[in-house]
PDB file of N, CA and C in Angstrom:
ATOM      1  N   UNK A   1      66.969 -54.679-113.801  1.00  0.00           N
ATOM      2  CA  UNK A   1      68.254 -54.110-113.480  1.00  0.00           C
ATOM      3  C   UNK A   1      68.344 -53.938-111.958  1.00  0.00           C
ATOM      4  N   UNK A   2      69.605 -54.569-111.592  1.00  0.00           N
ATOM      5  CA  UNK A   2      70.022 -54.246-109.870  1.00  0.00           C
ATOM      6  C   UNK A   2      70.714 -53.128-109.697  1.00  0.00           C
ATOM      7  N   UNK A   3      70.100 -52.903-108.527  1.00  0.00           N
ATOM      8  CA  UNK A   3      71.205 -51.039-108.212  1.00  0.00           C
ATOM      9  C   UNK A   3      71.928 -52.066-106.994  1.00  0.00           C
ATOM     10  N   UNK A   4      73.067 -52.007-106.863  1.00  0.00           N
ATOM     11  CA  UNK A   4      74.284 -52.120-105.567  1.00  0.00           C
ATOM     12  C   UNK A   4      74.803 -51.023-105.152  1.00  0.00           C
ATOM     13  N   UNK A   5      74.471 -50.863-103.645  1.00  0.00           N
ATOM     14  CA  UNK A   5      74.433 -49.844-102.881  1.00  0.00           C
ATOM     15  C   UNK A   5      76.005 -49.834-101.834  1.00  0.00           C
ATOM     16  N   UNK A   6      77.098 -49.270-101.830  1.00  0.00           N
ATOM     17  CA  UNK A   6      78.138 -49.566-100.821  1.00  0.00           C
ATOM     18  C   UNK A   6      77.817 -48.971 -99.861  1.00  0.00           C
ATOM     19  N   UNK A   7      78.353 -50.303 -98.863  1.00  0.00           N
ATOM     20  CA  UNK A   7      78.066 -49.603 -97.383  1.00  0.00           C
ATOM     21  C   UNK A   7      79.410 -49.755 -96.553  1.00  0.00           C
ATOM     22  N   UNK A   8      79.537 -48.722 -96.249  1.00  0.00           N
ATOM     23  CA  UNK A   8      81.019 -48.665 -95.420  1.00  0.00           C
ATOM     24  C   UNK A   8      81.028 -49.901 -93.597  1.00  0.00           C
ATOM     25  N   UNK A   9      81.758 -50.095 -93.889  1.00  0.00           N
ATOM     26  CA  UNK A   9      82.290 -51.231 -92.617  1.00  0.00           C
ATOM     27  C   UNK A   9      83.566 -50.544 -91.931  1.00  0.00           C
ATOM     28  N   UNK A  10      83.102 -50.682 -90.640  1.00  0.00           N
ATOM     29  CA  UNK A  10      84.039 -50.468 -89.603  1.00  0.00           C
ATOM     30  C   UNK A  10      84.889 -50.878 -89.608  1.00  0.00           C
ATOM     31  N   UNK A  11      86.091 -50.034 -89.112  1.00  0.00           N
ATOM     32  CA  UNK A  11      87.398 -50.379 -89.086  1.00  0.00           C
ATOM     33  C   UNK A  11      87.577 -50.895 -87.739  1.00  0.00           C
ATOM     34  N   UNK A  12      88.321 -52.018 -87.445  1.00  0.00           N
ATOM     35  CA  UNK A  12      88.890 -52.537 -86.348  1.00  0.00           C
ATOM     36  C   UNK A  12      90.279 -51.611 -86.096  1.00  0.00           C
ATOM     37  N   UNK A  13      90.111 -51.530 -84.584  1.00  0.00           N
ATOM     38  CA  UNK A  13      91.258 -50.332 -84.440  1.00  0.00           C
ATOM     39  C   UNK A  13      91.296 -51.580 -82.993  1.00  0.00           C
ATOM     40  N   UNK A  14      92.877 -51.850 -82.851  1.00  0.00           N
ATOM     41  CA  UNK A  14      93.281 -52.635 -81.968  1.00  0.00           C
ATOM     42  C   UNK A  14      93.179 -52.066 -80.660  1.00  0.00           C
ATOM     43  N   UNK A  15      93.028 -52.718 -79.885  1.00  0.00           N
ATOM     44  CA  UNK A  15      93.143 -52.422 -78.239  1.00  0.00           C
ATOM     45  C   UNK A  15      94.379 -52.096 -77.734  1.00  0.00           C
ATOM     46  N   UNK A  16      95.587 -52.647 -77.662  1.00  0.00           N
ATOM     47  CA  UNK A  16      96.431 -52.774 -77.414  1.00  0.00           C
ATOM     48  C   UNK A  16      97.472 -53.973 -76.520  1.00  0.00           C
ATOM     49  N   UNK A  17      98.716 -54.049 -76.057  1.00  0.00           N
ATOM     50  CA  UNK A  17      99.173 -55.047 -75.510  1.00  0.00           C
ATOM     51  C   UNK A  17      98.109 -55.801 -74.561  1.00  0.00           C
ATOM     52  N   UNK A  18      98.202 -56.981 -74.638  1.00  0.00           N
ATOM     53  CA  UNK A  18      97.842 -57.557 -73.675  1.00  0.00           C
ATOM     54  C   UNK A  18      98.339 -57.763 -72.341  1.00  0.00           C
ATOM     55  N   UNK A  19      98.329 -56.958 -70.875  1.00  0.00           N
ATOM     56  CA  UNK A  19      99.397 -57.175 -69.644  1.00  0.00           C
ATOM     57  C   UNK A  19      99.750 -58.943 -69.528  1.00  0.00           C
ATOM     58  N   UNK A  20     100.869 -58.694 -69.443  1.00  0.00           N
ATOM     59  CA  UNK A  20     101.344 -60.161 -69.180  1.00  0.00           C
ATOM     60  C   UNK A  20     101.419 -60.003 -67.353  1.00  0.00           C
ATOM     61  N   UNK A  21     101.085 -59.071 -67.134  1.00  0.00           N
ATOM     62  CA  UNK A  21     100.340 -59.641 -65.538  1.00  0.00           C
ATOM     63  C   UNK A  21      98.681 -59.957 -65.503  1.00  0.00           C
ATOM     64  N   UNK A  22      98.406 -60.088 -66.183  1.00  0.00           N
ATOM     65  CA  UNK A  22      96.765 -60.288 -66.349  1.00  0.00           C
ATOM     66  C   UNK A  22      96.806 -61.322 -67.086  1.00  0.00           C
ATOM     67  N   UNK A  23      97.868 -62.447 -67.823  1.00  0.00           N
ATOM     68  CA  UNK A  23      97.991 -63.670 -68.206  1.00  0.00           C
ATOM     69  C   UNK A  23      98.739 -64.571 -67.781  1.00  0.00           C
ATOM     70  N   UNK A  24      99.424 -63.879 -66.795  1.00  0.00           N
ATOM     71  CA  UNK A  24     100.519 -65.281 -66.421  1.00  0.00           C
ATOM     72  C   UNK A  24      99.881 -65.997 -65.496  1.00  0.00           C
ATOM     73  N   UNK A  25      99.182 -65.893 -64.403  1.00  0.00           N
ATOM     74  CA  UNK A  25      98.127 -66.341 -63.395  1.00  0.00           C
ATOM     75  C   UNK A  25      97.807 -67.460 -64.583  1.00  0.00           C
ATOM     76  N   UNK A  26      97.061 -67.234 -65.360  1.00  0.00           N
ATOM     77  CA  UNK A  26      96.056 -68.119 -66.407  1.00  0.00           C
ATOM     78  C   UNK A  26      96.747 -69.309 -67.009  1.00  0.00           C
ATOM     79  N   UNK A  27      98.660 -68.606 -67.032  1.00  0.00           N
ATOM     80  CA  UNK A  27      99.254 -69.517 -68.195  1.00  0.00           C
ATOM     81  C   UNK A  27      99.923 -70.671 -67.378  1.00  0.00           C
ATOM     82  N   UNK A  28      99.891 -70.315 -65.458  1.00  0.00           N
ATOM     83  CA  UNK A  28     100.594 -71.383 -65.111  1.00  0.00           C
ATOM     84  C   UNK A  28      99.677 -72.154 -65.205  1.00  0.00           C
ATOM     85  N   UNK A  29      98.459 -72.022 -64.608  1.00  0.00           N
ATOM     86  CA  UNK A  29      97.105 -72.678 -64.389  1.00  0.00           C
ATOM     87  C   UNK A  29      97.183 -73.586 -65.240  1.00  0.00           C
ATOM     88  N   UNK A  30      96.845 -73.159 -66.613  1.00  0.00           N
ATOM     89  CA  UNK A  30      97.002 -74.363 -67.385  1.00  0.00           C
ATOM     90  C   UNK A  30      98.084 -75.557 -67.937  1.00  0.00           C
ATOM     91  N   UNK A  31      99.043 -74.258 -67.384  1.00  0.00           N
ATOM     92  CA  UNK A  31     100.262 -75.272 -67.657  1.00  0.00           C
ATOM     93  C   UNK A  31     100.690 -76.176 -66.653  1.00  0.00           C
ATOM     94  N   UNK A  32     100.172 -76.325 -65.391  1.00  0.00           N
ATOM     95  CA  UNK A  32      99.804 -77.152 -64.495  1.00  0.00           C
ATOM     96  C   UNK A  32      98.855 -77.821 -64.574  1.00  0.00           C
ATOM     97  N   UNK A  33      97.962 -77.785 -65.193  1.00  0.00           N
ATOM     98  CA  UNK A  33      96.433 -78.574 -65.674  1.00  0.00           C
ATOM     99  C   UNK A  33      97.160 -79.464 -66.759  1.00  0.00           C
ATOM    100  N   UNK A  34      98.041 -79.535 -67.537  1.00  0.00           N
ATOM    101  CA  UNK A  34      98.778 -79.953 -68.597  1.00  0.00           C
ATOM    102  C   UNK A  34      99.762 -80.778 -68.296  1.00  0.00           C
ATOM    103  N   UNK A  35     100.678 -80.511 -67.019  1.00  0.00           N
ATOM    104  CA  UNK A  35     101.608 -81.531 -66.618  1.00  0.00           C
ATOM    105  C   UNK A  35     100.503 -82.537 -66.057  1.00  0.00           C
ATOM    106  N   UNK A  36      99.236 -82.400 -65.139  1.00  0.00           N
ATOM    107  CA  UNK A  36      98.693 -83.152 -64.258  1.00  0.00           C
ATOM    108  C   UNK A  36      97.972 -83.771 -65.705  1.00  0.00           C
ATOM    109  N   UNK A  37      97.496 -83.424 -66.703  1.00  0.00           N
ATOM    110  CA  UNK A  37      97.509 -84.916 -67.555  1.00  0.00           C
ATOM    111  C   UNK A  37      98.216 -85.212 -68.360  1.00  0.00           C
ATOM    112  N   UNK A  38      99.495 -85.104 -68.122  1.00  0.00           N
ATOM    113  CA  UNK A  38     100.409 -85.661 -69.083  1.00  0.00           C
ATOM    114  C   UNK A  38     100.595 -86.875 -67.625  1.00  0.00           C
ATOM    115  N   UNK A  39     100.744 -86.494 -66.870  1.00  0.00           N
ATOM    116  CA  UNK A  39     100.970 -87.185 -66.178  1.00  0.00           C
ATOM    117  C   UNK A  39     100.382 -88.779 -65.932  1.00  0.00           C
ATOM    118  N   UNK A  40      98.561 -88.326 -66.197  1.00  0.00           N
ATOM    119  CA  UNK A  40      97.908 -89.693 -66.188  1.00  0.00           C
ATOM    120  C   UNK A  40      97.429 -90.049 -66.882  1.00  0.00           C
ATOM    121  N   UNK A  41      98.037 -89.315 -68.459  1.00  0.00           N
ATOM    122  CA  UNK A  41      98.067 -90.468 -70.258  1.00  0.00           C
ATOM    123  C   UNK A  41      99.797 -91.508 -69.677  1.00  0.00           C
ATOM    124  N   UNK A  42     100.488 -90.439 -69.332  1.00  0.00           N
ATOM    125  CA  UNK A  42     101.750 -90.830 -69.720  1.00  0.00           C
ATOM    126  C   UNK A  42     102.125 -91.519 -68.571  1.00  0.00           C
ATOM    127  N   UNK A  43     101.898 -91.587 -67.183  1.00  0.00           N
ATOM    128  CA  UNK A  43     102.621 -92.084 -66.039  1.00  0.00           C
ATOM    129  C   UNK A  43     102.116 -92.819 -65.112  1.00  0.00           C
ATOM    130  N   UNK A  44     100.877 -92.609 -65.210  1.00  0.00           N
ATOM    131  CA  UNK A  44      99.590 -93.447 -63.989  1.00  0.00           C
ATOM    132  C   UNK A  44      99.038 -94.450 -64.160  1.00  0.00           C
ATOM    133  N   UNK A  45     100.422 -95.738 -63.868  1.00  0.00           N
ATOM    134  CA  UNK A  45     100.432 -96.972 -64.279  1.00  0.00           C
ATOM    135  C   UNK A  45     101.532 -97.543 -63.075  1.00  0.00           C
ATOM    136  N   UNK A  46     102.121 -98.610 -62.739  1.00  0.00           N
ATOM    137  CA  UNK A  46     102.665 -99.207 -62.315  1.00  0.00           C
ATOM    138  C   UNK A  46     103.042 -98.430 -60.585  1.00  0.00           C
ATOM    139  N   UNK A  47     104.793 -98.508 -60.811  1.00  0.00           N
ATOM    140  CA  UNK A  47     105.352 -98.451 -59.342  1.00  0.00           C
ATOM    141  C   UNK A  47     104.598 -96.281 -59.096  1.00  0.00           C
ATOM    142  N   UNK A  48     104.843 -95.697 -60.049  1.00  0.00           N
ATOM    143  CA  UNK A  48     104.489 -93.617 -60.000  1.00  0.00           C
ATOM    144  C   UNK A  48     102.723 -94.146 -59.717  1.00  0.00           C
ATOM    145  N   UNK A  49     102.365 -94.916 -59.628  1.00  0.00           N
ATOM    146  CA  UNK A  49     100.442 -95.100 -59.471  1.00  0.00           C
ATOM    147  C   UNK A  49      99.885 -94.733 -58.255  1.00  0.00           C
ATOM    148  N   UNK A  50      98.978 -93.221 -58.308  1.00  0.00           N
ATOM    149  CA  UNK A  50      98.521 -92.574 -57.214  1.00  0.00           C
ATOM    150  C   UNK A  50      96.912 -93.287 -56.863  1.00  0.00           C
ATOM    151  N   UNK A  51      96.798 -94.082 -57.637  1.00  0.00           N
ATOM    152  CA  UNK A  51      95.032 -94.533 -57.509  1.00  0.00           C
ATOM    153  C   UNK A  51      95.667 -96.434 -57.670  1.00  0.00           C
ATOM    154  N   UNK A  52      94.934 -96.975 -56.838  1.00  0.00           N
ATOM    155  CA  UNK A  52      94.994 -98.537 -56.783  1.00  0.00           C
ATOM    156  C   UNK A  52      94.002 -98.717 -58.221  1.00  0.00           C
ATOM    157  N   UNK A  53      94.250 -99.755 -58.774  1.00  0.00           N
ATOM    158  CA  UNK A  53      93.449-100.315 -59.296  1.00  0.00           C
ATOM    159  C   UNK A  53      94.331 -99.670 -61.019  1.00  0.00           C
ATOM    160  N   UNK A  54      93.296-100.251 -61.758  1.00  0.00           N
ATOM    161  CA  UNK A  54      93.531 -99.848 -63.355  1.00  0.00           C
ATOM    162  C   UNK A  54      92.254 -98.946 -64.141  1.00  0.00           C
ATOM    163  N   UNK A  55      91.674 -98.345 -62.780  1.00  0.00           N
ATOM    164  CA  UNK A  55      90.513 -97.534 -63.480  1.00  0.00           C
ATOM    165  C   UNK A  55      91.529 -96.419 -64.700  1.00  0.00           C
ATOM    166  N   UNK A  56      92.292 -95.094 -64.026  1.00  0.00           N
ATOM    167  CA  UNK A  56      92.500 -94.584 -64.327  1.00  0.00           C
ATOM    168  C   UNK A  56      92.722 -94.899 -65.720  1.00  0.00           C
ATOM    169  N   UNK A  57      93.932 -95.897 -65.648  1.00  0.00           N
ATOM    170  CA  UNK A  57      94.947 -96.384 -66.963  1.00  0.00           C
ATOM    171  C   UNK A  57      93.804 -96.636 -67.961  1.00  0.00           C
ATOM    172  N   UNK A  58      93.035 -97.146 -68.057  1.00  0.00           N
ATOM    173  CA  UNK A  58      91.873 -98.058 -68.730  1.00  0.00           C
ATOM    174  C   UNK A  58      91.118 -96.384 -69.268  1.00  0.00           C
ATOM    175  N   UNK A  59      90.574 -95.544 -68.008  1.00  0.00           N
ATOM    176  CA  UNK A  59      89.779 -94.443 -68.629  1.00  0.00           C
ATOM    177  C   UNK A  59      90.805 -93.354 -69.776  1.00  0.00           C
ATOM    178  N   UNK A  60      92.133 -93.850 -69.483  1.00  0.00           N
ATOM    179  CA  UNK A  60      93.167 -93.222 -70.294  1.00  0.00           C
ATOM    180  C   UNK A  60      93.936 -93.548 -71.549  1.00  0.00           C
ATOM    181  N   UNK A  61      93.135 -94.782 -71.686  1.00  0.00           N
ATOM    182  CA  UNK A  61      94.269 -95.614 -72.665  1.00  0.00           C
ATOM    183  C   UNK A  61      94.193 -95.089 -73.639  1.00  0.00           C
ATOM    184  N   UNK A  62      93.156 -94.861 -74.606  1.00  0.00           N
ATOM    185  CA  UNK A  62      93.317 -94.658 -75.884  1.00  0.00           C
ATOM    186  C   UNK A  62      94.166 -93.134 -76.314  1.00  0.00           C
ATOM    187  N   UNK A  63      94.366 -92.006 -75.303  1.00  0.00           N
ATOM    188  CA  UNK A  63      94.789 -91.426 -75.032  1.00  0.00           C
ATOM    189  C   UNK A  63      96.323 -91.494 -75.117  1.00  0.00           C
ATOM    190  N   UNK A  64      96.645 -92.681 -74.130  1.00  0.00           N
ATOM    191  CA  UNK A  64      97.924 -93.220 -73.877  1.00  0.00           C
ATOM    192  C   UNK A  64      98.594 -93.444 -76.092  1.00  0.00           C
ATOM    193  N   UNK A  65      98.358 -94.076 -76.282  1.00  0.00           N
ATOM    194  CA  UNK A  65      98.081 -94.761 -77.483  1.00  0.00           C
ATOM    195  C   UNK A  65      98.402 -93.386 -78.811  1.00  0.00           C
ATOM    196  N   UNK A  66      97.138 -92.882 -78.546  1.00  0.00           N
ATOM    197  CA  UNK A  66      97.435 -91.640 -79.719  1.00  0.00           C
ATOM    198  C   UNK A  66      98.277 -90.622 -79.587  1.00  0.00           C
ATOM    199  N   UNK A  67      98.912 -90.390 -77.944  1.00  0.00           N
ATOM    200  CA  UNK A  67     100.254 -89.564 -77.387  1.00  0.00           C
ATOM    201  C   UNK A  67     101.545 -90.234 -77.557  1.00  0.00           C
ATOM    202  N   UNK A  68     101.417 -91.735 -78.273  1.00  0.00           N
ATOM    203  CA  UNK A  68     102.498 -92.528 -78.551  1.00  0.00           C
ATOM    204  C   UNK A  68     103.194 -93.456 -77.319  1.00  0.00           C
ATOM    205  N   UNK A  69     102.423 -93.313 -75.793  1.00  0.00           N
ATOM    206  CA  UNK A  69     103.536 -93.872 -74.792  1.00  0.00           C
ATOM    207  C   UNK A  69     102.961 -95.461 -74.925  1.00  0.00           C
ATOM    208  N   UNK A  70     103.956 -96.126 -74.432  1.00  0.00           N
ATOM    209  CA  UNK A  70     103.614 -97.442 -74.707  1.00  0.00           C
ATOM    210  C   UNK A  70     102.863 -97.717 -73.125  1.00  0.00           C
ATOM    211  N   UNK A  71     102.064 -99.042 -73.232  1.00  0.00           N
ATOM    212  CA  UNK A  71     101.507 -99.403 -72.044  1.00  0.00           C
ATOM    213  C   UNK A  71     101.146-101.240 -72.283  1.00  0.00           C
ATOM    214  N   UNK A  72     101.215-101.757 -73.443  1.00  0.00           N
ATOM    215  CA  UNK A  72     101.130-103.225 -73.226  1.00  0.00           C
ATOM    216  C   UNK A  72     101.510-103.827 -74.075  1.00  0.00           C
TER     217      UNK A  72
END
């Protein structure tokens, strides 16, 4: 025969708001980290091309491809 013993568990008691001055710093950041690669799945190819060559496009393609933009 098993004896089962209850054991009480802590209650999570919330912190509170999060300052949206202590996240917006963070949210442009990334949301600038986000245009700068949308930019080189979606744009860093032809005449908008900040790098010579087709490294970029090539290290980006499959990328290009599964974000839907066309490239060939």
């Amino acid at each position: 025969m098993s004896v089962t013993t209850a054991t009480a568990r802590p209650i999570a008691i919330p912190v509170g708001p999060i300052p949206v001055g202590e996240v917006l710093p963070w949210a442009v950041f990334a949301g600038l980290l986000l245009l700068l690669a949308v930019y080189f799945v979606g744009a860093e190819q032809g005449a908008t091309s900040l790098f010579s060559g087709s490294a970029v496009h090539e290290f980006v393609h499959d990328g290009r491809h599964l974000l839907g933009f066309p490239c060939h």
